[in-house]
Protein backbone atom coordinates (compact mmCIF):
# COMPACT_ATOMS: atom_id res chain seq x y z
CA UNK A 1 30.83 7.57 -18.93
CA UNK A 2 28.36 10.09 -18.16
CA UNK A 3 25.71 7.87 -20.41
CA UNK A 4 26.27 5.36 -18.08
CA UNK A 5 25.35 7.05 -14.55
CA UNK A 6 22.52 8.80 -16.22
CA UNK A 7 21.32 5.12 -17.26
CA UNK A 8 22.15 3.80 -13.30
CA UNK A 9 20.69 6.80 -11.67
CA UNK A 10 16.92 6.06 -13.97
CA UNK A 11 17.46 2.41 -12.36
CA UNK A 12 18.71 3.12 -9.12
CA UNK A 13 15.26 4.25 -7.94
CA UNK A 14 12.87 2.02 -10.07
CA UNK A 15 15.20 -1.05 -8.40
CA UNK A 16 15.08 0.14 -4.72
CA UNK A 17 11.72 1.00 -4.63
CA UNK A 18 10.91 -2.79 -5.91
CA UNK A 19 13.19 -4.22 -3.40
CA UNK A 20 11.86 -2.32 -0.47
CA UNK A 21 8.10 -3.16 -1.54
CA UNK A 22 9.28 -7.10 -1.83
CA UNK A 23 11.13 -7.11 1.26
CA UNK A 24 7.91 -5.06 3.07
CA UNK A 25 5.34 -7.97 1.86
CA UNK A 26 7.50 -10.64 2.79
CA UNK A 27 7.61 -9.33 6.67
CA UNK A 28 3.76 -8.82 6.85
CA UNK A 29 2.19 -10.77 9.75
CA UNK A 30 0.00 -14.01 8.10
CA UNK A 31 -3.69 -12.72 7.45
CA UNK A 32 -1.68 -9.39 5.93
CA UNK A 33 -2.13 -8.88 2.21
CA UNK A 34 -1.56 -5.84 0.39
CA UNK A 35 -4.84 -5.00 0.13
CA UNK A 36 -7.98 -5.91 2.88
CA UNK A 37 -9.62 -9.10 1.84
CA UNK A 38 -11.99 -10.59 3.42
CA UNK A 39 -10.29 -14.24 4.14
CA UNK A 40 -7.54 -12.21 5.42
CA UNK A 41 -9.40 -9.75 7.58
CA UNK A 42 -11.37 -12.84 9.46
CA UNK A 43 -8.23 -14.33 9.91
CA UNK A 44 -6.67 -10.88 11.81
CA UNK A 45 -10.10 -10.99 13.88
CA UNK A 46 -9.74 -14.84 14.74
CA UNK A 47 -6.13 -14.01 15.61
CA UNK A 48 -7.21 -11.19 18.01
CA UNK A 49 -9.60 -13.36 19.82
CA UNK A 50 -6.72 -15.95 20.19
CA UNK A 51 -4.83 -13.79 21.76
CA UNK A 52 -7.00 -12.53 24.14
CA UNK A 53 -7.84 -16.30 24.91
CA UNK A 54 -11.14 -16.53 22.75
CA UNK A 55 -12.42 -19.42 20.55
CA UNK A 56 -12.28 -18.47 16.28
CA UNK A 57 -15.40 -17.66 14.63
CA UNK A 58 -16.67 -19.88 12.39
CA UNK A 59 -16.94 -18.54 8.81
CA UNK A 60 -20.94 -17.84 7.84
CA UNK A 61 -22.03 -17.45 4.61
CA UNK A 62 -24.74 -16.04 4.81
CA UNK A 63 -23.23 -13.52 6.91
CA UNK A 64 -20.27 -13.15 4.36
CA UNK A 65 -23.83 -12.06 1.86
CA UNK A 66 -24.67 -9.98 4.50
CA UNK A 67 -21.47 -8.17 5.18
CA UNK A 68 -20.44 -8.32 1.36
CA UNK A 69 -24.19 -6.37 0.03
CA UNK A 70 -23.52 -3.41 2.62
CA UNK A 71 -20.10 -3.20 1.65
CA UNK A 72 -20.66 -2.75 -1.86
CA UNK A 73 -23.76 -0.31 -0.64
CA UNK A 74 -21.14 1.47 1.45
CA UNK A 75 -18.79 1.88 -1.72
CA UNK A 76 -21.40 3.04 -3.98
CA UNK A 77 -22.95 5.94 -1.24
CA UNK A 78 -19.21 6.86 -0.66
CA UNK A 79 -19.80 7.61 3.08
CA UNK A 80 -20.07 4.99 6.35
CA UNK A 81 -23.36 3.99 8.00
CA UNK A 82 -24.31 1.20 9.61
CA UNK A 83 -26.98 -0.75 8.28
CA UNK A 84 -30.07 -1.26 10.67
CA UNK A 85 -29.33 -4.85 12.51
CA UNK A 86 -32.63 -5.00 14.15
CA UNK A 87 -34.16 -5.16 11.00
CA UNK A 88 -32.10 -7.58 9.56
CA UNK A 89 -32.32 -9.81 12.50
CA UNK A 90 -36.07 -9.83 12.84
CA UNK A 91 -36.31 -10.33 9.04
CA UNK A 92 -37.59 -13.66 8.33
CA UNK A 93 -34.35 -14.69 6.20
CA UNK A 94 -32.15 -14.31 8.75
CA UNK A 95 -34.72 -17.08 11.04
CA UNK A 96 -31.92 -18.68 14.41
CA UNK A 97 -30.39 -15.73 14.56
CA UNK A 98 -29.92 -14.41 18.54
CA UNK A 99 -27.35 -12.25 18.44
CA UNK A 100 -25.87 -9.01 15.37
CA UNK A 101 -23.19 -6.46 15.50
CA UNK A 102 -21.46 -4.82 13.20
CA UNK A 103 -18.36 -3.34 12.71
CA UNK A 104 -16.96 -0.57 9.67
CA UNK A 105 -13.79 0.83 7.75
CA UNK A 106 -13.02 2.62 5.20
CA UNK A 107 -9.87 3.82 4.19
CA UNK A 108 -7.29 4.47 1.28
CA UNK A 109 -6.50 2.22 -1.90
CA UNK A 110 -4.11 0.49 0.34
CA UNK A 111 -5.74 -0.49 3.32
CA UNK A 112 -4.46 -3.96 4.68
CA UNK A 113 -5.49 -6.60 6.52
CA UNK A 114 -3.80 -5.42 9.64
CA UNK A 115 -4.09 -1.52 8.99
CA UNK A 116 -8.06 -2.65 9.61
CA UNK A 117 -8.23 -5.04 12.48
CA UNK A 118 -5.56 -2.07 14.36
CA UNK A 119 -8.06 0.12 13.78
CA UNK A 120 -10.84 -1.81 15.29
CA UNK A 121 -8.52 -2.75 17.93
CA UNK A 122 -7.41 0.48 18.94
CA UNK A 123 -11.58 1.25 19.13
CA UNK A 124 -13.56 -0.04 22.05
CA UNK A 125 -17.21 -0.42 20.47
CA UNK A 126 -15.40 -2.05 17.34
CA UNK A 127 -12.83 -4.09 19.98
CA UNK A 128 -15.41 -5.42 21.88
CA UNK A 129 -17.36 -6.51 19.00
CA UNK A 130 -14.73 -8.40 17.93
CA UNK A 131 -14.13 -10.27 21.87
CA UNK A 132 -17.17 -10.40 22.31
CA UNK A 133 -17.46 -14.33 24.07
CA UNK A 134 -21.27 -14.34 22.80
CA UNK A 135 -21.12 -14.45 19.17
CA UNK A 136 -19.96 -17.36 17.42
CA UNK A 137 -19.90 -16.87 13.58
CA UNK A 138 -18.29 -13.88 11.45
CA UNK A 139 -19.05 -12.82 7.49
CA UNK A 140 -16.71 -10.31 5.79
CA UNK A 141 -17.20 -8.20 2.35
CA UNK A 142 -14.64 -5.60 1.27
CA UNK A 143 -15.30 -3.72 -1.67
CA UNK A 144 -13.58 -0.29 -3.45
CA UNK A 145 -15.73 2.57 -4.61
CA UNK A 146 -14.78 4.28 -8.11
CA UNK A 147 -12.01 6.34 -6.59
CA UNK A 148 -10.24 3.27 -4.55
CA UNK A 149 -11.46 3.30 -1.74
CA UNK A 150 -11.47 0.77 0.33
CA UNK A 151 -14.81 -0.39 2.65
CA UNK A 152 -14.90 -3.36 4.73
CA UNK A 153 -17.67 -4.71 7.05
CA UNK A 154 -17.41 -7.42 9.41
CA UNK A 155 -20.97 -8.61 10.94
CA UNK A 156 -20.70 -10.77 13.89
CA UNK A 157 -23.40 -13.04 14.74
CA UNK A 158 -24.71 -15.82 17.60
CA UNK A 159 -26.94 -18.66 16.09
């Protein structure tokens, strides 16, 4: 008998840890993964602007190269900084171009989707960049430096 709660009790925990993970992902809001991607972090930004009555941002890839490079610069420095726009603007490559911001996070292995756009929306530089009614495109990276951490840049353009 004993055998046999000492076998339960090693399950118990395994079990309800499993079921309250399971049940956790299956209420996350759509555009929430378990981890920040960036499909799923443009789709938290376009559903902020929704809500606030603005028009989605059209996916750019060239600014999903853009915002993907200085995240993976971001991971490898370990630190935040934001990359000099004015320079990348007036660079020839990025020609049509009127308008650039930027914004940043990093956080913990398990940022999400939503733990990032909250954080941008609870920020009023990174809020605004996101409603602002004068850009029209958005590119996303998200990369993880050595220890897990998690880095995500969203550049927000007019062209």
């Amino acid at each position: 008998m004993r055998q046999t709660r000492t076998w339960r009790s090693r399950l118990l925990l395994p079990m309800a840890a499993l079921a309250v993970a399971l049940v956790a992902t299956a209420c996350m809001p759509p555009g929430a993964t378990a981890t920040a991607d960036p499909a799923g972090a443009r789709s938290m930004i376009n559903s902020s602007r929704a809500d606030n009555g603005l028009p989605a941002l059209a996916d750019d890839t060239q600014l999903d190269g853009l915002a993907q490079a200085w995240a993976d610069q971001l991971a490898a420095a370990g630190h935040l900084a934001h990359q000099d726009l004015y320079g990348v603007i007036t660079s020839p490559w990025m020609a049509g171009w009127q308008r650039l911001t930027e914004n940043l996070f990093d956080g913990g292995a398990s940022s999400t989707n939503a733990l990032v756009e909250n954080m941008w929306m609870n920020s009023s530089g990174h809020r605004d960049n996101i409603l602002d009614p004068n850009v029209n495109r958005v590119g996303v990276g998200v990369a993880h430096d050595g220890a897990g951490n998690t880095y995500v840049v969203a550049d927000f353009g007019l062209r």
